[in-house]
C-alpha atoms as a PDB file:
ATOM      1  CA  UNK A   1      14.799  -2.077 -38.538  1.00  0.00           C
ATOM      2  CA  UNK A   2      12.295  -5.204 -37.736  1.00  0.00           C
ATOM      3  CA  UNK A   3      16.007  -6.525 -35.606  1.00  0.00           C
ATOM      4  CA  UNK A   4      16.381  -3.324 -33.047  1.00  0.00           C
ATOM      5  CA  UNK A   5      12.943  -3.314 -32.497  1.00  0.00           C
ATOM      6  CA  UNK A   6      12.374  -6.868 -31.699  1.00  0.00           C
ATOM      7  CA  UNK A   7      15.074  -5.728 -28.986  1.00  0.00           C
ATOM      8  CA  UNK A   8      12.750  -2.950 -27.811  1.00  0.00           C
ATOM      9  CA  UNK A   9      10.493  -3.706 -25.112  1.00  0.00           C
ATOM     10  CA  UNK A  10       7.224  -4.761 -26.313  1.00  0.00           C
ATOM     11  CA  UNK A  11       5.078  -1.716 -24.770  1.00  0.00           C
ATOM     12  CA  UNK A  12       7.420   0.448 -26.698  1.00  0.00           C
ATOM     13  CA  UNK A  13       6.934  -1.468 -30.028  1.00  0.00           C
ATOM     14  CA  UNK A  14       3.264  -2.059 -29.798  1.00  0.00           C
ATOM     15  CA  UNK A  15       2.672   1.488 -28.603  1.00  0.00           C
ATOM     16  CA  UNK A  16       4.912   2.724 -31.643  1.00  0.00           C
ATOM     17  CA  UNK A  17       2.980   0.830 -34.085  1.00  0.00           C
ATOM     18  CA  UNK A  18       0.063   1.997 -32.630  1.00  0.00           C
ATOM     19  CA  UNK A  19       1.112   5.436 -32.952  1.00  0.00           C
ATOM     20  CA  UNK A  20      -0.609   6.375 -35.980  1.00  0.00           C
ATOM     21  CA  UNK A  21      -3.546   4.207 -35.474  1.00  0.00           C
ATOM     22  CA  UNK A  22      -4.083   6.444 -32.323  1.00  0.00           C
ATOM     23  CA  UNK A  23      -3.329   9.713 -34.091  1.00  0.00           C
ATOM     24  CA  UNK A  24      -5.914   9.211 -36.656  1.00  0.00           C
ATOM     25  CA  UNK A  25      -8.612   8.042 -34.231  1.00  0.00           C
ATOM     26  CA  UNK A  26      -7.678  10.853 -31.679  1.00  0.00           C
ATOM     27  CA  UNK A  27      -8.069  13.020 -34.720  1.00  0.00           C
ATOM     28  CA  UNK A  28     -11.449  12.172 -35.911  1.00  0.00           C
ATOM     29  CA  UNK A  29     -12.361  12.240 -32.500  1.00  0.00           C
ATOM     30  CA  UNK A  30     -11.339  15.704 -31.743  1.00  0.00           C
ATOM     31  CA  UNK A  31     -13.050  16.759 -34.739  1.00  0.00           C
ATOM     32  CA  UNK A  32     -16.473  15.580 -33.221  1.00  0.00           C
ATOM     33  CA  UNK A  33     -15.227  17.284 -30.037  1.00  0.00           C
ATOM     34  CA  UNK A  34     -15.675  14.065 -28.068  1.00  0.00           C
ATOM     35  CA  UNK A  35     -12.614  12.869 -27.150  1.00  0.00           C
ATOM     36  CA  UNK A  36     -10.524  14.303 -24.462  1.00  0.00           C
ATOM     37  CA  UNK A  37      -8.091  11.721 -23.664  1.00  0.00           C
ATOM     38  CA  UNK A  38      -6.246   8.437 -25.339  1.00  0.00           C
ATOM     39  CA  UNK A  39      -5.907   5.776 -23.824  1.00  0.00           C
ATOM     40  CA  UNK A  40      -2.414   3.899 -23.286  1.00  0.00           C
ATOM     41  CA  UNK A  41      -1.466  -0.018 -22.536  1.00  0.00           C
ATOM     42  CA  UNK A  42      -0.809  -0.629 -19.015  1.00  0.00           C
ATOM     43  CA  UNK A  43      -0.146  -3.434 -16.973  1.00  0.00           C
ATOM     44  CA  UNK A  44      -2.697  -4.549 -15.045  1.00  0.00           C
ATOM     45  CA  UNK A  45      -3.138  -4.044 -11.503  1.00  0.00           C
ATOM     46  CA  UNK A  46      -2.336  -0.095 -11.379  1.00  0.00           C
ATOM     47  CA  UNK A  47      -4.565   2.511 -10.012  1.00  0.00           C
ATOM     48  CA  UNK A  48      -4.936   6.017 -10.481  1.00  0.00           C
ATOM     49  CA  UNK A  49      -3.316   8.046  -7.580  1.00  0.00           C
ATOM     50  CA  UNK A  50      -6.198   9.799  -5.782  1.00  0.00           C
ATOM     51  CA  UNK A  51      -6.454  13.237  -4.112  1.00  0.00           C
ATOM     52  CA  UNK A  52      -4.499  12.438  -0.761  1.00  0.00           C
ATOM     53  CA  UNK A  53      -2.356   9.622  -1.910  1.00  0.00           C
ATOM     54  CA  UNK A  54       1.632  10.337  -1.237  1.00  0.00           C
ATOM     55  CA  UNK A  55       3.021  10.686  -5.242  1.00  0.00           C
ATOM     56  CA  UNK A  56       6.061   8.450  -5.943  1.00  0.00           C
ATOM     57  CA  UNK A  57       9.486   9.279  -5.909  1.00  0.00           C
ATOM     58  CA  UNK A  58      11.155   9.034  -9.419  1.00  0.00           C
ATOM     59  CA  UNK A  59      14.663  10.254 -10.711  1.00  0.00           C
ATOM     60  CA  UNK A  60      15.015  10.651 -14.913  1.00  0.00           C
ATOM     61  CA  UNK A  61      16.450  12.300 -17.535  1.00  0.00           C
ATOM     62  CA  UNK A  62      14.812  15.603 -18.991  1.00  0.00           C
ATOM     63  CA  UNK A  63      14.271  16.248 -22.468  1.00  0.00           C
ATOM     64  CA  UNK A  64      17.914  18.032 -22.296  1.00  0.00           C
ATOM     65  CA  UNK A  65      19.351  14.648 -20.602  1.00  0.00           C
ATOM     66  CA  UNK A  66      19.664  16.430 -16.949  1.00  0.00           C
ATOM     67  CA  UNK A  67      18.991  14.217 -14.057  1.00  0.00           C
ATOM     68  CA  UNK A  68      15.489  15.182 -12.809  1.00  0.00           C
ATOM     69  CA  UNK A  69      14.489  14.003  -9.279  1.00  0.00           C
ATOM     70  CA  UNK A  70      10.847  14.910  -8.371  1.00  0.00           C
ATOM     71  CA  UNK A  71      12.135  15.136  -4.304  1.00  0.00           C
ATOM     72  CA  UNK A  72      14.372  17.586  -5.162  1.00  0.00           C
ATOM     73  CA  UNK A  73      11.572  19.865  -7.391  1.00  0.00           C
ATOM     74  CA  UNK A  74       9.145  19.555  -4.588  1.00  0.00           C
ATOM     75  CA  UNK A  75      11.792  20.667  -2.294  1.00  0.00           C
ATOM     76  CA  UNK A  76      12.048  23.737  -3.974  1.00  0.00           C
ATOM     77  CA  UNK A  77       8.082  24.728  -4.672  1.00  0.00           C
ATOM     78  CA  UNK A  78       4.978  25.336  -3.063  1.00  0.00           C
ATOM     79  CA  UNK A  79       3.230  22.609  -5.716  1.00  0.00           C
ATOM     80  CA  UNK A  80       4.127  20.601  -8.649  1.00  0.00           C
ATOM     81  CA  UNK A  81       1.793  20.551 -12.205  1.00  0.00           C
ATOM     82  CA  UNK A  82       3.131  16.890 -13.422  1.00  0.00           C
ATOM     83  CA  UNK A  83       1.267  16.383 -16.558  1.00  0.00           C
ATOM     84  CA  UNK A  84       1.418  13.044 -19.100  1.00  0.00           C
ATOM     85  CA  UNK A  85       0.724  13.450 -21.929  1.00  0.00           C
ATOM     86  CA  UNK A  86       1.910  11.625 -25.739  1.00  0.00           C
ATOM     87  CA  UNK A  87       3.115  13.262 -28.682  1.00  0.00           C
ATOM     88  CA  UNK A  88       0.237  11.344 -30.931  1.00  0.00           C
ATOM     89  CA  UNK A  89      -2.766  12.351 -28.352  1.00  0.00           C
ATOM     90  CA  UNK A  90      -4.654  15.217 -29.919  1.00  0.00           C
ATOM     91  CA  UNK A  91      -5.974  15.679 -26.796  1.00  0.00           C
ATOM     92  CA  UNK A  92      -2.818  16.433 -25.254  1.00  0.00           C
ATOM     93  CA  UNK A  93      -2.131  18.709 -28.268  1.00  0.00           C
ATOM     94  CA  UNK A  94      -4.823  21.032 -27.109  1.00  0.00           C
ATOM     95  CA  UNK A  95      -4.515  21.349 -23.151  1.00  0.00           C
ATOM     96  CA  UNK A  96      -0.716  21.457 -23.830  1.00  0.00           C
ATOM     97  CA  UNK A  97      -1.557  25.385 -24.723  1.00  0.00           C
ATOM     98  CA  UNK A  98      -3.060  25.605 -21.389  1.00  0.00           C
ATOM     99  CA  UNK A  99      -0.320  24.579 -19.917  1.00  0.00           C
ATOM    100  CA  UNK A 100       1.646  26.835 -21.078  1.00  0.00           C
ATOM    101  CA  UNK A 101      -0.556  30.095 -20.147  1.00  0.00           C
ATOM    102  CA  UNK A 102      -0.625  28.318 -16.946  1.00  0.00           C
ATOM    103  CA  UNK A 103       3.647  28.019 -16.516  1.00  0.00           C
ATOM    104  CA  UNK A 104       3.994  31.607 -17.666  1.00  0.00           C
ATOM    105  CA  UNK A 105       1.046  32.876 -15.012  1.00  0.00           C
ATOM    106  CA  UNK A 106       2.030  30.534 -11.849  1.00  0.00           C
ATOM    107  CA  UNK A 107       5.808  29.844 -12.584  1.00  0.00           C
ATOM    108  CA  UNK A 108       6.684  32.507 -10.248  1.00  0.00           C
ATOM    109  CA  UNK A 109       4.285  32.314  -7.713  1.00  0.00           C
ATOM    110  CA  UNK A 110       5.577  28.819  -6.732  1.00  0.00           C
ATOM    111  CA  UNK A 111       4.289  26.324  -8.941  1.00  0.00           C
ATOM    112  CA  UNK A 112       6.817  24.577 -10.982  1.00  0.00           C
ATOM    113  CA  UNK A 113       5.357  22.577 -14.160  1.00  0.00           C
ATOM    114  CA  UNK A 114       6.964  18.758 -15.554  1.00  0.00           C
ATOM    115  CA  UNK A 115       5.898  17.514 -18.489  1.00  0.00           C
ATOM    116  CA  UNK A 116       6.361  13.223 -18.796  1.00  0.00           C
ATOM    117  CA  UNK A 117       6.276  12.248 -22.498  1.00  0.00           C
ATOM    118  CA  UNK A 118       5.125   9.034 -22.156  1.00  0.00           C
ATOM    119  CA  UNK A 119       6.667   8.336 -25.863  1.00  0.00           C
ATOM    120  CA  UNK A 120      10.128   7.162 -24.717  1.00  0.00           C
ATOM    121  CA  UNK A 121      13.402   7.613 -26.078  1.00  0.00           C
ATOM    122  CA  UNK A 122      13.268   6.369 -29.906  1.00  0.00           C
ATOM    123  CA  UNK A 123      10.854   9.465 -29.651  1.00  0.00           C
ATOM    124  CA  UNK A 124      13.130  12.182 -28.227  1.00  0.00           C
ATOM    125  CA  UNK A 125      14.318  14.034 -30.904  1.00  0.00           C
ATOM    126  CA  UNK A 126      10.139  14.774 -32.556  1.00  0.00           C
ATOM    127  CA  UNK A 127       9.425  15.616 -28.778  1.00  0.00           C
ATOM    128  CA  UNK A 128      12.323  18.323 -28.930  1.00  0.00           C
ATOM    129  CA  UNK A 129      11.391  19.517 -32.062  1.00  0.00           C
ATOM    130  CA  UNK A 130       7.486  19.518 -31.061  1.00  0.00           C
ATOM    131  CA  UNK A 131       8.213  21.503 -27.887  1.00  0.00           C
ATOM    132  CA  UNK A 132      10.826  24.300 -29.482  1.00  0.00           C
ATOM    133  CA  UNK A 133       8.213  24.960 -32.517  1.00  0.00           C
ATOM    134  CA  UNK A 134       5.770  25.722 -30.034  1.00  0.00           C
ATOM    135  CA  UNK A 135       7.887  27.542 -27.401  1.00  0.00           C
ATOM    136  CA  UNK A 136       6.795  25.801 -24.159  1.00  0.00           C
ATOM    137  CA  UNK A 137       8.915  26.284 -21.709  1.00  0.00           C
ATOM    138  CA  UNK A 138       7.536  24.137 -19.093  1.00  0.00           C
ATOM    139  CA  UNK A 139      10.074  21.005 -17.895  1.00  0.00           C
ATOM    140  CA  UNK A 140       9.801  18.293 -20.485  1.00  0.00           C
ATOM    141  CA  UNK A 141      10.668  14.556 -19.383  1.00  0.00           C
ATOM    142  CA  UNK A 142      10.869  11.431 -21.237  1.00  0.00           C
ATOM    143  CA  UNK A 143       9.622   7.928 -19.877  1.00  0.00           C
ATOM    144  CA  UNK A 144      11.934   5.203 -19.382  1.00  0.00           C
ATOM    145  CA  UNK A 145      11.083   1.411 -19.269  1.00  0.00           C
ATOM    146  CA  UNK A 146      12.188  -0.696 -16.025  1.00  0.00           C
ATOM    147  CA  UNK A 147      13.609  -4.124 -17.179  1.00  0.00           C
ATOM    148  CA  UNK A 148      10.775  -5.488 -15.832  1.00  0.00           C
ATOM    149  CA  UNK A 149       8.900  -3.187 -18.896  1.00  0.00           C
ATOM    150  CA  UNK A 150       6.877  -1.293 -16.510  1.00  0.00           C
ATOM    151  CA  UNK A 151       7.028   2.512 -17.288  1.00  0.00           C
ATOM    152  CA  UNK A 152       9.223   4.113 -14.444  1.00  0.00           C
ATOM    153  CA  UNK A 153       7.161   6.687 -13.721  1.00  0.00           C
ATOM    154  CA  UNK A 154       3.322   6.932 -16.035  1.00  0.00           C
ATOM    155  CA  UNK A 155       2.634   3.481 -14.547  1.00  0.00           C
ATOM    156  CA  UNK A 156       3.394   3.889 -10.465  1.00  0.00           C
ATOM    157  CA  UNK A 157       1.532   6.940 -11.331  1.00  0.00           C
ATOM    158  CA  UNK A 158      -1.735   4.780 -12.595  1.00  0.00           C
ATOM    159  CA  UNK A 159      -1.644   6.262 -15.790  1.00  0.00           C
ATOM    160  CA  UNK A 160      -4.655   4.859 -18.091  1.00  0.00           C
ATOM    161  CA  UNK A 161      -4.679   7.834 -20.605  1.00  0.00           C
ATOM    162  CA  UNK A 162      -3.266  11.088 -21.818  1.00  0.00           C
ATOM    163  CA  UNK A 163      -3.682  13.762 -21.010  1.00  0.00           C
ATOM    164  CA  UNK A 164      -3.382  12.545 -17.447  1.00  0.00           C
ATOM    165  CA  UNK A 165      -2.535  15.945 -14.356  1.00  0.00           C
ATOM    166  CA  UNK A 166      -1.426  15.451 -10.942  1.00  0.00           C
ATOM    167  CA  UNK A 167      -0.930  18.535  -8.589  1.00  0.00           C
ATOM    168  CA  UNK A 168       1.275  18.021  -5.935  1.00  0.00           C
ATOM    169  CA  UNK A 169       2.035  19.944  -2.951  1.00  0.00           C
ATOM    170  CA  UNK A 170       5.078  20.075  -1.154  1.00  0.00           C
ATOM    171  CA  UNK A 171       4.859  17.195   0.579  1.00  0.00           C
ATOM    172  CA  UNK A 172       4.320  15.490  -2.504  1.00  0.00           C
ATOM    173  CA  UNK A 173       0.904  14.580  -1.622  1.00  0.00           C
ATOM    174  CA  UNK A 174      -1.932  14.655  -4.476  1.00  0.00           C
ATOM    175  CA  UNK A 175      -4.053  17.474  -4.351  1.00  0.00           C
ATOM    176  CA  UNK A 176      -5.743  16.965  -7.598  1.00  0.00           C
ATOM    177  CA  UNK A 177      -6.007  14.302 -10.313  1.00  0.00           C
ATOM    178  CA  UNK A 178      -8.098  14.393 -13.362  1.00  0.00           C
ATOM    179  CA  UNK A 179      -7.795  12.535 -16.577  1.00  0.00           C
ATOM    180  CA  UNK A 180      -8.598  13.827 -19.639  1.00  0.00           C
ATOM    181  CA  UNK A 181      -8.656  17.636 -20.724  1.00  0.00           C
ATOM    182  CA  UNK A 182      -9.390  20.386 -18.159  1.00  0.00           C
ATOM    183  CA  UNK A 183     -10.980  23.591 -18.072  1.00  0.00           C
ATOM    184  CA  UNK A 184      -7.836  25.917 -17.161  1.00  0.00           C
ATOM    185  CA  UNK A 185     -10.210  27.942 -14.127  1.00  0.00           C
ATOM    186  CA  UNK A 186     -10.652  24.367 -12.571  1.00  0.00           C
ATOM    187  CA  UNK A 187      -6.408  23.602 -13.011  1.00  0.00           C
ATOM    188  CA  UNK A 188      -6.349  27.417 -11.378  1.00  0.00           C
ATOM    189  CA  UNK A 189      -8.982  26.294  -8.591  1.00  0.00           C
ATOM    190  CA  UNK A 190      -6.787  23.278  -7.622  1.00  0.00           C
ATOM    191  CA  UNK A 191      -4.018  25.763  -7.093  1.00  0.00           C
ATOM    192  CA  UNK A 192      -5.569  27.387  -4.361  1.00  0.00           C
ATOM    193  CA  UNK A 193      -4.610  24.081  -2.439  1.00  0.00           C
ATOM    194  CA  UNK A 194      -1.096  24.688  -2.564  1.00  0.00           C
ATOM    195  CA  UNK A 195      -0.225  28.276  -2.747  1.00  0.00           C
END
């Protein structure tokens, strides 16, 4: 065990052994009702994409190992709902409800909704699991590390913490950031801006 993940990259072994350091904390913290978001390691020098800044380009695999390219998905929609989020951030475990109403309530009218576990792939099969027991139905992605151990696409999107929302319109510009858990009737507000 200690030999493959020496092998990992170190981001994905420190944040793994971190894991349940972070679940317990996010827990307590939820309890108090003060925390609404966990914070992730991240290389230093990335920023936050603000309203108006053009989103990057990424291509990865889903959750169902489909090639996902976020051109193509803005292509096809008025605006894009990308959401990170962790299976160990309590936070994330209570917007990711939201989410859901918002997929089922918006999904047709335009707005398509992606998911980025920011877990990686050791994680993949408790992310499948997590999502089916809840029935979302929202697009699910995992993470992947760049050899250079930069996140492919949580850290070109500057993300410091989960839950972390970007709405994108078609042109894949940012028409609302926010980190942290949101009041669903602001998420809906933001909307207005691309439908």
């Amino acid at each position: 065990m200690l030999h493959i993940a020496a092998k990992r990259s170190t981001r994905v072994v420190f944040f793994s052994l971190l894991a349940p350091l972070m679940l317990l904390a996010a827990s307590v913290y939820a309890q108090d009702g003060e925390k609404e978001m966990t914070p992730i390691p991240m290389i230093s020098g990335i920023e936050m994409l603000k309203v108006g800044d053009a989103a990057p380009d990424f291509s990865i695999k889903d959750l169902s190992g489909n090639q996902f390219h976020m051109k193509e998905v803005l292509a096809r929609h008025k605006g894009v709902l990308i959401f990170f989020w962790s299976i160990f951030c309590e936070p994330c475990k209570a917007e990711l409800p939201v989410i859901q109403e918002l997929t089922q309530e918006y999904k047709d009218k335009g707005i398509e909704f992606v998911g980025v576990a920011i877990d990686g792939f050791p994680m993949k099969d408790a992310i499948d699991a997590f999502i089916k027991q809840e029935h979302y139905s929202f697009d699910v992605i995992i993470d992947e590390l760049n050899p250079d151990e930069s996140f492919k696409v949580s850290d070109p999107y500057g993300v410091a913490g989960t839950p972390t929302l970007y709405l994108l319109d078609k042109t894949g510009t940012v028409q609302f950031s926010r980190v942290g858990r949101t009041p669903k009737e602001e998420i809906e507000a933001a909307f207005k801006k691309v439908l």
